[in-house]
Protein backbone atom coordinates (compact mmCIF):
# COMPACT_ATOMS: atom_id res chain seq x y z
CA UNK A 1 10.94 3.77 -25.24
CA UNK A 2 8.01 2.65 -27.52
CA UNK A 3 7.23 5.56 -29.62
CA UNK A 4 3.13 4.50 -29.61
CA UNK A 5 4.03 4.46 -26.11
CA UNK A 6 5.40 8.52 -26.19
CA UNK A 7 2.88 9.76 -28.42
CA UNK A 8 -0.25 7.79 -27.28
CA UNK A 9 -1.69 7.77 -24.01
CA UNK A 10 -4.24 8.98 -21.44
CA UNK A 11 -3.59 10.55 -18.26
CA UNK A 12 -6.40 11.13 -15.51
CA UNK A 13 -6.18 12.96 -11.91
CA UNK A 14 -6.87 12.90 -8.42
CA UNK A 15 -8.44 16.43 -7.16
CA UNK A 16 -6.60 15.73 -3.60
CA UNK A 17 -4.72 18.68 -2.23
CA UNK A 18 -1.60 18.32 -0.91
CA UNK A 19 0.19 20.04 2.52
CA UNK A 20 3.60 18.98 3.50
CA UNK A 21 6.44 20.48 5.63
CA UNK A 22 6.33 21.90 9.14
CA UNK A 23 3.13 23.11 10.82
CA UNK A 24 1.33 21.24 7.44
CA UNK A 25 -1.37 20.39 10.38
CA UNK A 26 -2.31 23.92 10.00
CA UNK A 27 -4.20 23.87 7.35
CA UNK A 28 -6.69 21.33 8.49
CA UNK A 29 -9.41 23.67 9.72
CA UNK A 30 -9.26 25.71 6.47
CA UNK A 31 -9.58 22.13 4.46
CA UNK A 32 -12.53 20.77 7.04
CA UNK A 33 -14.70 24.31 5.92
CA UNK A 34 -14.15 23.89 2.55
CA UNK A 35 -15.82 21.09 2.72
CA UNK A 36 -18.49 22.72 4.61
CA UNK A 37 -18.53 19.69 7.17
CA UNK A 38 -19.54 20.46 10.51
CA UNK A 39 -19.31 17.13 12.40
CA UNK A 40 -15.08 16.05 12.05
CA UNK A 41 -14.67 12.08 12.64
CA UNK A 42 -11.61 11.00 13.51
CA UNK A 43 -10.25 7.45 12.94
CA UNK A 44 -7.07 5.87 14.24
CA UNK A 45 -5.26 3.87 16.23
CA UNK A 46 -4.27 3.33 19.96
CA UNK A 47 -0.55 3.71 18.94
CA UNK A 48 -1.26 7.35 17.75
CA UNK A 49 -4.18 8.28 20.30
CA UNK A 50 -1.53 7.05 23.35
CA UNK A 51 2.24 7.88 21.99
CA UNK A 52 1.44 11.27 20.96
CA UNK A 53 -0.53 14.53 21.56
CA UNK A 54 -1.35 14.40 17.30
CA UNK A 55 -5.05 13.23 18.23
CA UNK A 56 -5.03 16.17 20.88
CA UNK A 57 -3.42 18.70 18.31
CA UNK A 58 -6.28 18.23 15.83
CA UNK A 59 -9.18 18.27 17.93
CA UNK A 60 -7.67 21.67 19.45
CA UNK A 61 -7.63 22.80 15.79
CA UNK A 62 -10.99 21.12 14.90
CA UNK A 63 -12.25 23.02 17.76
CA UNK A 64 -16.36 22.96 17.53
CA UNK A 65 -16.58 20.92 14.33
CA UNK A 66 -14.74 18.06 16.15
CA UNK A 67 -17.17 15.70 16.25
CA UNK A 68 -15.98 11.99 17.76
CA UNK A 69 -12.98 9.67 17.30
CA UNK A 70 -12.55 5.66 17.04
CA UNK A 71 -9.10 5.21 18.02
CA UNK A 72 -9.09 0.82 18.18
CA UNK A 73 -8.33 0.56 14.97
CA UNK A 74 -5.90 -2.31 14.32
CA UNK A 75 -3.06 -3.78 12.61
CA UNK A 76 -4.00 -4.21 8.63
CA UNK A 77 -7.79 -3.11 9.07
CA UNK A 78 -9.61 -5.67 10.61
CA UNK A 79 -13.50 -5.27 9.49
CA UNK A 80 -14.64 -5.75 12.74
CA UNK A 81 -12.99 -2.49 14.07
CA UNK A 82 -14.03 -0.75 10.77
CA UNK A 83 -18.27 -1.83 11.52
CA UNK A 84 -17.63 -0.88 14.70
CA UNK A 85 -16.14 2.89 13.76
CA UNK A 86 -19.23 2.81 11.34
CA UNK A 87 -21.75 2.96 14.30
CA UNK A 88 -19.59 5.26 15.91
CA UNK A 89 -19.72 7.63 13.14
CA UNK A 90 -23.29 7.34 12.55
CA UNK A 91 -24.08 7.89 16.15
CA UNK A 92 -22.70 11.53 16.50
CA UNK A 93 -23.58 12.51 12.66
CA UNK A 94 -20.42 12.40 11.21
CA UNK A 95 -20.02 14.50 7.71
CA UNK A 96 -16.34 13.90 6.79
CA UNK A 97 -13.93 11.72 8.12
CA UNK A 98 -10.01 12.48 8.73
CA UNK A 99 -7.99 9.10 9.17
CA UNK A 100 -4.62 9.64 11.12
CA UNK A 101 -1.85 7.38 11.13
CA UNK A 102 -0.50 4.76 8.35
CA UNK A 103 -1.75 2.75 5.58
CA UNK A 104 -4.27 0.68 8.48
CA UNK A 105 -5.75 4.15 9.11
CA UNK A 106 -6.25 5.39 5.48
CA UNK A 107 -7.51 1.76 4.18
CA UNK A 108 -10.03 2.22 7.08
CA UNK A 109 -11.45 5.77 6.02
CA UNK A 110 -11.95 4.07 2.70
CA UNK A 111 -14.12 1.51 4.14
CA UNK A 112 -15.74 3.80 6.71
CA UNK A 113 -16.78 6.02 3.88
CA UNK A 114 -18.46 3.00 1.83
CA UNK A 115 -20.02 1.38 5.05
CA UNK A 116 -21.60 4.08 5.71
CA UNK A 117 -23.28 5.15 2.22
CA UNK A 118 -24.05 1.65 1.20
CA UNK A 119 -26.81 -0.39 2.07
CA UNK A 120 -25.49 -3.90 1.15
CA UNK A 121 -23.31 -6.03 3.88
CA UNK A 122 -19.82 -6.20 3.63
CA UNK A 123 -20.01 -9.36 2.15
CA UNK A 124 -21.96 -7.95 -0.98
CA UNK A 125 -20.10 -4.98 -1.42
CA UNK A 126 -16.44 -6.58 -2.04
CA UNK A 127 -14.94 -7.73 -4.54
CA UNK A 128 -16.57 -11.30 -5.40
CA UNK A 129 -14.02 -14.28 -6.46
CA UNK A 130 -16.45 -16.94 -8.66
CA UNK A 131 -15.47 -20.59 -9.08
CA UNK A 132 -14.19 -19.70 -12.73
CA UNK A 133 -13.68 -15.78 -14.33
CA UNK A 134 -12.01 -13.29 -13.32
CA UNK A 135 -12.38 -11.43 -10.06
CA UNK A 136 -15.70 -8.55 -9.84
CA UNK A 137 -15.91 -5.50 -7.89
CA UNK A 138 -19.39 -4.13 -7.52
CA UNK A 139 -20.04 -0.88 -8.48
CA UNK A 140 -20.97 1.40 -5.39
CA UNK A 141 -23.04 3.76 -6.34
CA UNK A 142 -23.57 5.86 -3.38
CA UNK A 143 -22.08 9.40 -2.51
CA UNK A 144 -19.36 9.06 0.09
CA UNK A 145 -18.29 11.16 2.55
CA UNK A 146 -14.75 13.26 2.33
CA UNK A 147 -11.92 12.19 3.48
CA UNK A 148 -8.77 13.61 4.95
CA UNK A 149 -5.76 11.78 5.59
CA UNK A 150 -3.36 12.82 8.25
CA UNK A 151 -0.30 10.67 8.10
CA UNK A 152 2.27 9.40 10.56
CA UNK A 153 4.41 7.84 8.04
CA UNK A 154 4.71 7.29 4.39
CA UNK A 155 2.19 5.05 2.73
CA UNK A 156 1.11 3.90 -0.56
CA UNK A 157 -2.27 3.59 0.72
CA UNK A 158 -2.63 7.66 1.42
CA UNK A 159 -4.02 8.46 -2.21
CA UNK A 160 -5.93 5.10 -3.65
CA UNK A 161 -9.45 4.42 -4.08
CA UNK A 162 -9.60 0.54 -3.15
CA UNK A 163 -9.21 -0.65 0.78
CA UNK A 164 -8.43 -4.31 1.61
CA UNK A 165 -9.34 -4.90 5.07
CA UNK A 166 -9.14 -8.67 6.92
CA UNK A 167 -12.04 -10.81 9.00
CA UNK A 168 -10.32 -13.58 10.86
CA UNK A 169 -7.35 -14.28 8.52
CA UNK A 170 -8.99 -13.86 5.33
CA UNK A 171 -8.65 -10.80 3.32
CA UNK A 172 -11.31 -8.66 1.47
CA UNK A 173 -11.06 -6.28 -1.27
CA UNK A 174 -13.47 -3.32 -1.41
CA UNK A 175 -12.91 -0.42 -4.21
CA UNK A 176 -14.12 3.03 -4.59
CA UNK A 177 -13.05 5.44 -6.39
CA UNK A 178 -15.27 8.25 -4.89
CA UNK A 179 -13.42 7.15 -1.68
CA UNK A 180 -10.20 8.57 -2.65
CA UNK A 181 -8.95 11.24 -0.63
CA UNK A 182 -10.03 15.25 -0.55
CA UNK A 183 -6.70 16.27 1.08
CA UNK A 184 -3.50 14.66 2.22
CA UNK A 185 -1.52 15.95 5.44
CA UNK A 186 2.57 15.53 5.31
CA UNK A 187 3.26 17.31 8.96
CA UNK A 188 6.88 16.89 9.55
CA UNK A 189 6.24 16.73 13.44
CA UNK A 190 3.67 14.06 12.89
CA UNK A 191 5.63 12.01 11.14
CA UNK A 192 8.42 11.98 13.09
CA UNK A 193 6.06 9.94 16.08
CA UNK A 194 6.76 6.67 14.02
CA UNK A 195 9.03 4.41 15.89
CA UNK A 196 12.03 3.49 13.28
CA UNK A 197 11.28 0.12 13.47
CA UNK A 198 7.96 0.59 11.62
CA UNK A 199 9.55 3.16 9.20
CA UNK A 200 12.55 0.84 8.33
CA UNK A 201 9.80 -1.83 7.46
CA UNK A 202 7.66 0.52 5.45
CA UNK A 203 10.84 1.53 3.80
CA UNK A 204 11.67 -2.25 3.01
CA UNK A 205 8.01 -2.33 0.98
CA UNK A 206 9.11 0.97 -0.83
CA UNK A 207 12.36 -0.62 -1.89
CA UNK A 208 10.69 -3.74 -2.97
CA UNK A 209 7.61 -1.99 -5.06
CA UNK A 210 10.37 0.55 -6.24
CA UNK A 211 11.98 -1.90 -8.19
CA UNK A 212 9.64 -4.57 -9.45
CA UNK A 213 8.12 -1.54 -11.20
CA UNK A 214 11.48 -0.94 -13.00
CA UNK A 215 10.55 -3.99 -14.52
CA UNK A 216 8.40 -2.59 -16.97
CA UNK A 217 8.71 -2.88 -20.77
CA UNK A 218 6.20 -0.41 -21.98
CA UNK A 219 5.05 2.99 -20.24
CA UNK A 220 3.81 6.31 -21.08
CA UNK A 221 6.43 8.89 -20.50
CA UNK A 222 5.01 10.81 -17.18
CA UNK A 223 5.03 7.41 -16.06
CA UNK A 224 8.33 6.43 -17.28
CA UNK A 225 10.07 9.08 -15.46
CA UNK A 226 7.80 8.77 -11.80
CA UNK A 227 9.46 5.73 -12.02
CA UNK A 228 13.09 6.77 -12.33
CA UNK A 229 12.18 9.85 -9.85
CA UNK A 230 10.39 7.14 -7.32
CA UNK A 231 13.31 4.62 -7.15
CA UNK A 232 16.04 6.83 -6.86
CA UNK A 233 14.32 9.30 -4.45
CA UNK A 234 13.37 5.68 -2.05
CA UNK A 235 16.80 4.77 -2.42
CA UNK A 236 18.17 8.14 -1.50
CA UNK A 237 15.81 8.28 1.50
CA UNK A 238 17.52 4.86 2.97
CA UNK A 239 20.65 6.08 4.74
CA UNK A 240 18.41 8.84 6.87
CA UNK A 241 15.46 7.42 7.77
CA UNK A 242 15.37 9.08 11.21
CA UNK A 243 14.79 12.56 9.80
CA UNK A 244 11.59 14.61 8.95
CA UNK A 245 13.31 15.58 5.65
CA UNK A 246 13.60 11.89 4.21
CA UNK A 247 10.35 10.41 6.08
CA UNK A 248 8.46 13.84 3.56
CA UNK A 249 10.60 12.79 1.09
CA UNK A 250 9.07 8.67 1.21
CA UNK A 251 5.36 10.52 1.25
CA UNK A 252 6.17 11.93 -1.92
CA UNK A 253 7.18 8.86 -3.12
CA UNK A 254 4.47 6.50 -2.38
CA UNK A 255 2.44 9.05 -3.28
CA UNK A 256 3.77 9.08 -7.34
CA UNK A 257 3.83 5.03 -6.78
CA UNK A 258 -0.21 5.70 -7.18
CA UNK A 259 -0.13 8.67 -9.10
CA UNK A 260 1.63 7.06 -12.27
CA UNK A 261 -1.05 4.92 -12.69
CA UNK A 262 -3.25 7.85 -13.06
CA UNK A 263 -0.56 9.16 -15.86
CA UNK A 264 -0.70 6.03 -18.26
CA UNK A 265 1.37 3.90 -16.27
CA UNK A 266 0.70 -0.24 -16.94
CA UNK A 267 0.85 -2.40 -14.25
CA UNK A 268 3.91 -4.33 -13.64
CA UNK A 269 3.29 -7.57 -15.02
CA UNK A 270 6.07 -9.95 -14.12
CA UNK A 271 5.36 -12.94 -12.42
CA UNK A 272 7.57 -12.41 -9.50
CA UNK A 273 6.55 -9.08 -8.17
CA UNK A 274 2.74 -10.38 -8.67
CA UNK A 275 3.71 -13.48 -6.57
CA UNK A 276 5.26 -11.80 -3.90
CA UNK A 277 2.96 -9.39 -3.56
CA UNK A 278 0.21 -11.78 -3.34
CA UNK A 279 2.49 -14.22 -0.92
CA UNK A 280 3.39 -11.25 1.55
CA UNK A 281 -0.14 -9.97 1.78
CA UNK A 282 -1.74 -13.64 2.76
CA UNK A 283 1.17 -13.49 5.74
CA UNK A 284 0.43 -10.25 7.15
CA UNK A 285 -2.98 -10.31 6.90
CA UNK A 286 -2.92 -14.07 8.89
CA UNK A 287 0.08 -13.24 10.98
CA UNK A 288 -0.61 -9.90 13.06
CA UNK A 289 3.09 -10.27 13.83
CA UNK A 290 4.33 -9.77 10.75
CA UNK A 291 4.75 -6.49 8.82
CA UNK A 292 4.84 -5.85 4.81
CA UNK A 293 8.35 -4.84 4.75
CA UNK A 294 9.14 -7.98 6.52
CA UNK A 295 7.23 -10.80 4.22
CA UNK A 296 8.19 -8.98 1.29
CA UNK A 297 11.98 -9.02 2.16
CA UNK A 298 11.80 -12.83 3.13
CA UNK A 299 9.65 -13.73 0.22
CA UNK A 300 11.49 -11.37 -2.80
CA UNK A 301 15.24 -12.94 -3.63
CA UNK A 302 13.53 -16.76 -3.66
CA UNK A 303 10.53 -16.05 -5.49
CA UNK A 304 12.54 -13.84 -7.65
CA UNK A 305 15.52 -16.82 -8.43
CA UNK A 306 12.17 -19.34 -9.41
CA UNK A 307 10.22 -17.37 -11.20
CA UNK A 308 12.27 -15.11 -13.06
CA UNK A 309 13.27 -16.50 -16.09
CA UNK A 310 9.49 -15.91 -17.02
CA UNK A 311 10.33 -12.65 -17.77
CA UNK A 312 13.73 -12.13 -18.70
CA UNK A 313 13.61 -8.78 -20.07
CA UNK A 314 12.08 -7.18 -17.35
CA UNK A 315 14.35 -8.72 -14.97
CA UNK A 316 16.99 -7.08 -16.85
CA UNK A 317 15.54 -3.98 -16.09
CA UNK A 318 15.56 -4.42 -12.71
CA UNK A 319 19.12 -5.65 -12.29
CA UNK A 320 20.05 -2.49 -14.44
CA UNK A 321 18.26 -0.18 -12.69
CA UNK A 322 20.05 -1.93 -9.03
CA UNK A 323 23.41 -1.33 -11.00
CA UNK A 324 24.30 -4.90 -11.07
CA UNK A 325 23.49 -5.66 -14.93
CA UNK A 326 24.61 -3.59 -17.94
CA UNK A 327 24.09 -4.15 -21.83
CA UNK A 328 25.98 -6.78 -23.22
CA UNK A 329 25.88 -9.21 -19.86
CA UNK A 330 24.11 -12.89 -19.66
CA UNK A 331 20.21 -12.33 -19.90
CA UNK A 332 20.04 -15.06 -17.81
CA UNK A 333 22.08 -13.70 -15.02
CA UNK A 334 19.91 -10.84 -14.53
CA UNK A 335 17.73 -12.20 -12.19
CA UNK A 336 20.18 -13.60 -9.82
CA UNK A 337 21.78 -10.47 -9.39
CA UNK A 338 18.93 -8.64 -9.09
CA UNK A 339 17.43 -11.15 -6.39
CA UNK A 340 21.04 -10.84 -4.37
CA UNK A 341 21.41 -7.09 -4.78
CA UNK A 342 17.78 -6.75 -2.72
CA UNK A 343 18.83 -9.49 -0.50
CA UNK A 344 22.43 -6.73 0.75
CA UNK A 345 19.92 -3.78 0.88
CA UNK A 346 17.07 -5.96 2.69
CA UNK A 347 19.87 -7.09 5.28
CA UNK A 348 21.50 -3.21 5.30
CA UNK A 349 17.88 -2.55 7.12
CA UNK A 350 17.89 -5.30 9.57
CA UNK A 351 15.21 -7.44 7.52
CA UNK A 352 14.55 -11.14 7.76
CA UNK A 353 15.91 -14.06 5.57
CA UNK A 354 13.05 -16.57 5.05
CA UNK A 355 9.76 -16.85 6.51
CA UNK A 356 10.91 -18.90 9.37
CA UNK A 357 12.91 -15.79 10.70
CA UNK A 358 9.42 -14.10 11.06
CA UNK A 359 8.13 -16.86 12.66
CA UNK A 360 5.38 -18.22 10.20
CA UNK A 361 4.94 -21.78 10.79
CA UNK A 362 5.34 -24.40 7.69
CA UNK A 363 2.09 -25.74 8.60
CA UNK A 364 0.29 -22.75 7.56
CA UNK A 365 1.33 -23.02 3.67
CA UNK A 366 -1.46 -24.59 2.27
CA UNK A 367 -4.01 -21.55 3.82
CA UNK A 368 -1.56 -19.35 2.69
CA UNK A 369 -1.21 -20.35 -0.74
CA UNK A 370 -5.12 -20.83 -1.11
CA UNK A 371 -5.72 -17.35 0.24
CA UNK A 372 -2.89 -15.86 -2.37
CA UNK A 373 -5.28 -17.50 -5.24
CA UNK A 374 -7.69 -14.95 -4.74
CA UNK A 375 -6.14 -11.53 -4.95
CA UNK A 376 -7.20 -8.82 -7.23
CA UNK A 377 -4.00 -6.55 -7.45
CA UNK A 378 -1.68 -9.63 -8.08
CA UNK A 379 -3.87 -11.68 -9.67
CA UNK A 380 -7.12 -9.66 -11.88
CA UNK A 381 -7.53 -12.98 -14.39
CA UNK A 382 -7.13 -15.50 -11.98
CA UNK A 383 -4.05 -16.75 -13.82
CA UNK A 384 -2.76 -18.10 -10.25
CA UNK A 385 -4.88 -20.88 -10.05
CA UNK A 386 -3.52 -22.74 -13.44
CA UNK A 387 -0.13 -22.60 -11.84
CA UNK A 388 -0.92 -24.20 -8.22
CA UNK A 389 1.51 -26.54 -8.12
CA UNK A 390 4.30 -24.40 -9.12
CA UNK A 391 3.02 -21.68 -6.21
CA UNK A 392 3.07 -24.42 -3.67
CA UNK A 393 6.63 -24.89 -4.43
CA UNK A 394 7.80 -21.55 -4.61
CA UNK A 395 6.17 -21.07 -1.86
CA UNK A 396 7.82 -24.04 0.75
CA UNK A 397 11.15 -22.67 -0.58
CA UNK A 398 10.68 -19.53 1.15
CA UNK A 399 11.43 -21.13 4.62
C-alpha cells in the first residue's frame, strides 16, 4: 500500500445501532422510545405485508405507538408510491418511520423522510443534471424524521444517506445525509421470508460490487481491509444462501460496502464497474422485470472485455483477488480472466448471459444509454457524455 495512503486519512461515522441474530425484532420497542416517537409509520411492500406475519409481529410489538402503514410500495421505489406514503404519513402524524423489507423499502424511508420535511417538489429537491457541469444535489436543509430499517434481506441500501427512486422509467437521485438510518434490524426469522430467487439475485449484485472494488489502487487501511473482509465473507456466503447464518452474514457485508467509505475509502474508479453500474441501473429502473443481480451479471464480462484495458492495473487486481491472475502473468490478460471467472460464478447462481436472456428489447438502447448519461454514482463529472459513441457500442454488444 501507499504509505501517504497508511498514515494519512480521515475516517467519519454513522451513529446507527445495530441488532442482528435471532429475536433481533426485539429490540424495536426499546429503539422506537429512545427516540421518544409516539406515532410508528410503517412502510413496505405487499410481498412482506401478504407472505408473512413480520408486518403483524411489529405492530404487536409497537403496540400503542403503532401509528399507520403504506404497504404498496413497489419494485425499485417508484415516486408515485413514495408521495402517496407521504400523505399517508402526514395524515395520522407520523414521528419516525421504520421501513421493512429490501433496498425498495429503505430507499423509500429515505425519501419519505425528505418529502415530508421539505417544502420544494420532488423535482427541485433532486439532484439537477445541467446541459454542461457536473451533476448538483441541493442541500436539504430541513430536520428529518428517524428512521428504522427492518430488513428482509441483505442490502447495500440499509445504511446510506442518498435514495434513487424512478417516475415512469426515468430515474431520480435525491441525497440526505440526515436521512441515514437511527437503527438497523438483522432478525434472522425475518430474513429468512425472502424467496431464494430474490436472495440469489441480491447475492449476484454483492459478487459483482465485491469485486470491482478490489480494483482499487489507493485506499486507507480500514478501508483496505473491509475490502478483503467484504469479498471473501460474499464469496463465502455463496454456497449457503438458504440459511439465516449466511443471509446475517451478507447484511454485514453490504453493510461495510457503505461503511468503508465512511473510513477513507475512494471510490472505485475504473471505467467498467462505473459503466455497468450505470448500464444495469437504466434496465431495472425501465424494466420492472428485471432485477440488479440480473443486469449486472448480463452486462459485467462484456463491458468488462471492452473497457478494460483502460485500467489495466486495477483489472489486475481484480483477476488476483478472483485467483485467476498472479504476479509475473500478461497485464493484458487480466481482464479476460477476470471477466470469465464472474461469468462461471454468475452461471453457478443461475444468472443470465446477455440482456436478451432478460428479455430487454434492442429497441430500447438508445433510452437506455441516454438515461445512463445522467447518473451521479457512476458518473459525478459527467465524463460519460464525451464517450457516447463508445457507450452505444458497448452497450449493443451486451445482447
Amino acid at each position: 500500500m501507499n504509505y501517504d495512503a497508511i498514515t494519512n486519512f480521515r475516517i467519519t461515522g454513522n451513529a446507527a445501532r445495530v441488532y442482528a441474530g435471532k429475536d433481533a425484532l426485539g429490540n424495536l420497542p426499546a429503539e422506537v422510545k429512545r427516540h421518544r416517537a409516539r406515532r410508528a409509520f410503517i412502510l413496505c411492500g405487499r410481498s412482506v405485508s401478504q407472505k408473512s406475519d413480520l408486518i403483524a409481529r411489529i405492530r404487536t410489538l409497537l403496540g400503542e405507538s403503532f401509528a399507520g402503514l403504506y404497504d404498496r410500495l413497489r419494485k425499485d421505489t417508484p415516486l408515485e408510491d413514495v408521495i402517496e406514503a407521504r400523505d399517508a404519513a402526514r395524515a395520522c402524524g407520523a414521528d419516525l418511520i421504520i421501513a421493512v423489507g429490501g433496498g425498495t423499502a429503505m430507499q423509500g424511508g429515505r425519501l419519505l423522510a425528505m418529502l415530508l420535511a421539505e417544502k420544494g417538489a420532488p423535482g427541485e429537491i433532486c439532484t439537477q443534471y445541467p446541459e454542461f457541469g457536473a451533476a448538483i444535489s441541493p442541500k436539504l436543509l430541513e430536520k428529518k424524521l428517524p428512521i428504522i430499517n427492518v430488513l428482509t434481506m441483505a442490502t447495500s441500501a440499509q445504511n446510506r444517506g442518498g435514495s434513487p427512486v424512478k417516475q415512469g422509467g426515468y430515474r431520480l437521485e435525491f441525497f440526505d445525509p440526515k436521512t441515514s438510518p437511527a437503527a438497523l434490524i438483522w432478525d434472522a426469522d425475518a430474513l429468512m421470508t425472502a424467496p431464494d430467487s430474490m436472495v440469489r439475485n441480491s447475492a449476484t449484485s454483492f459478487v459483482w460490487r465485491s469485486a470491482m472494488d478490489m480494483g482499487y489502487t489507493k485506499t486507507t487501511p480500514l478501508s483496505h481491509y473491509s475490502r478483503k473482509m467484504i469479498f471473501d465473507m460474499i464469496s463465502g456466503t455463496l454456497p449457503r444462501l438458504n440459511t439465516p447464518e449466511a443471509r446475517i452474514e451478507l447484511c454485514i457485508a453490504t453493510y461495510l460496502q457503505n461503511r468503508e467509505a465512511s473510513d477513507g475509502g475512494t471510490r472505485t474508479n475504473h471505467w467498467a464497474g462505473r459503466v455497468v453500474y450505470a448500464f444495469s441501473t437504466s434496465i431495472f429502473n425501465m424494466f420492472d422485470h428485471v432485477g440488479q443481480g440480473e443486469a449486472r451479471a448480463a452486462l459485467c464480462p462484456t463491458v468488462m472485455r471492452h473497457l478494460g484495458p483502460r485500467d489495466p492495473e486495477c483489472m489486475c487486481r481484480i483477476a488476483k483477488a478472483l485467483g485467476v491472475w498472479k504476479e509475473g502473468d500478461p497485464v493484458d490478460q487480466a481482464h479476460l480472466r477476470a471477466a470469465d471467472e464472474l461469468r462461471r460464478i454468475f452461471d453457478s447462481l443461475g444468472m443470465p448471459k446477455t440482456l436478451g436472456d432478460i428479455k430487454v428489447p434492442r429497441d430500447a438502447a438508445p433510452v437506455l444509454l441516454e438515461n445512463s448519461l445522467k447518473n451521479f454514482n457512476a458518473d459525478p463529472k459527467r465524463e460519460f457524455v464525451k464517450e457516447r459513441d463508445l457507450l452505444e457500442k458497448v452497450l449493443n454488444d451486451c445482447w
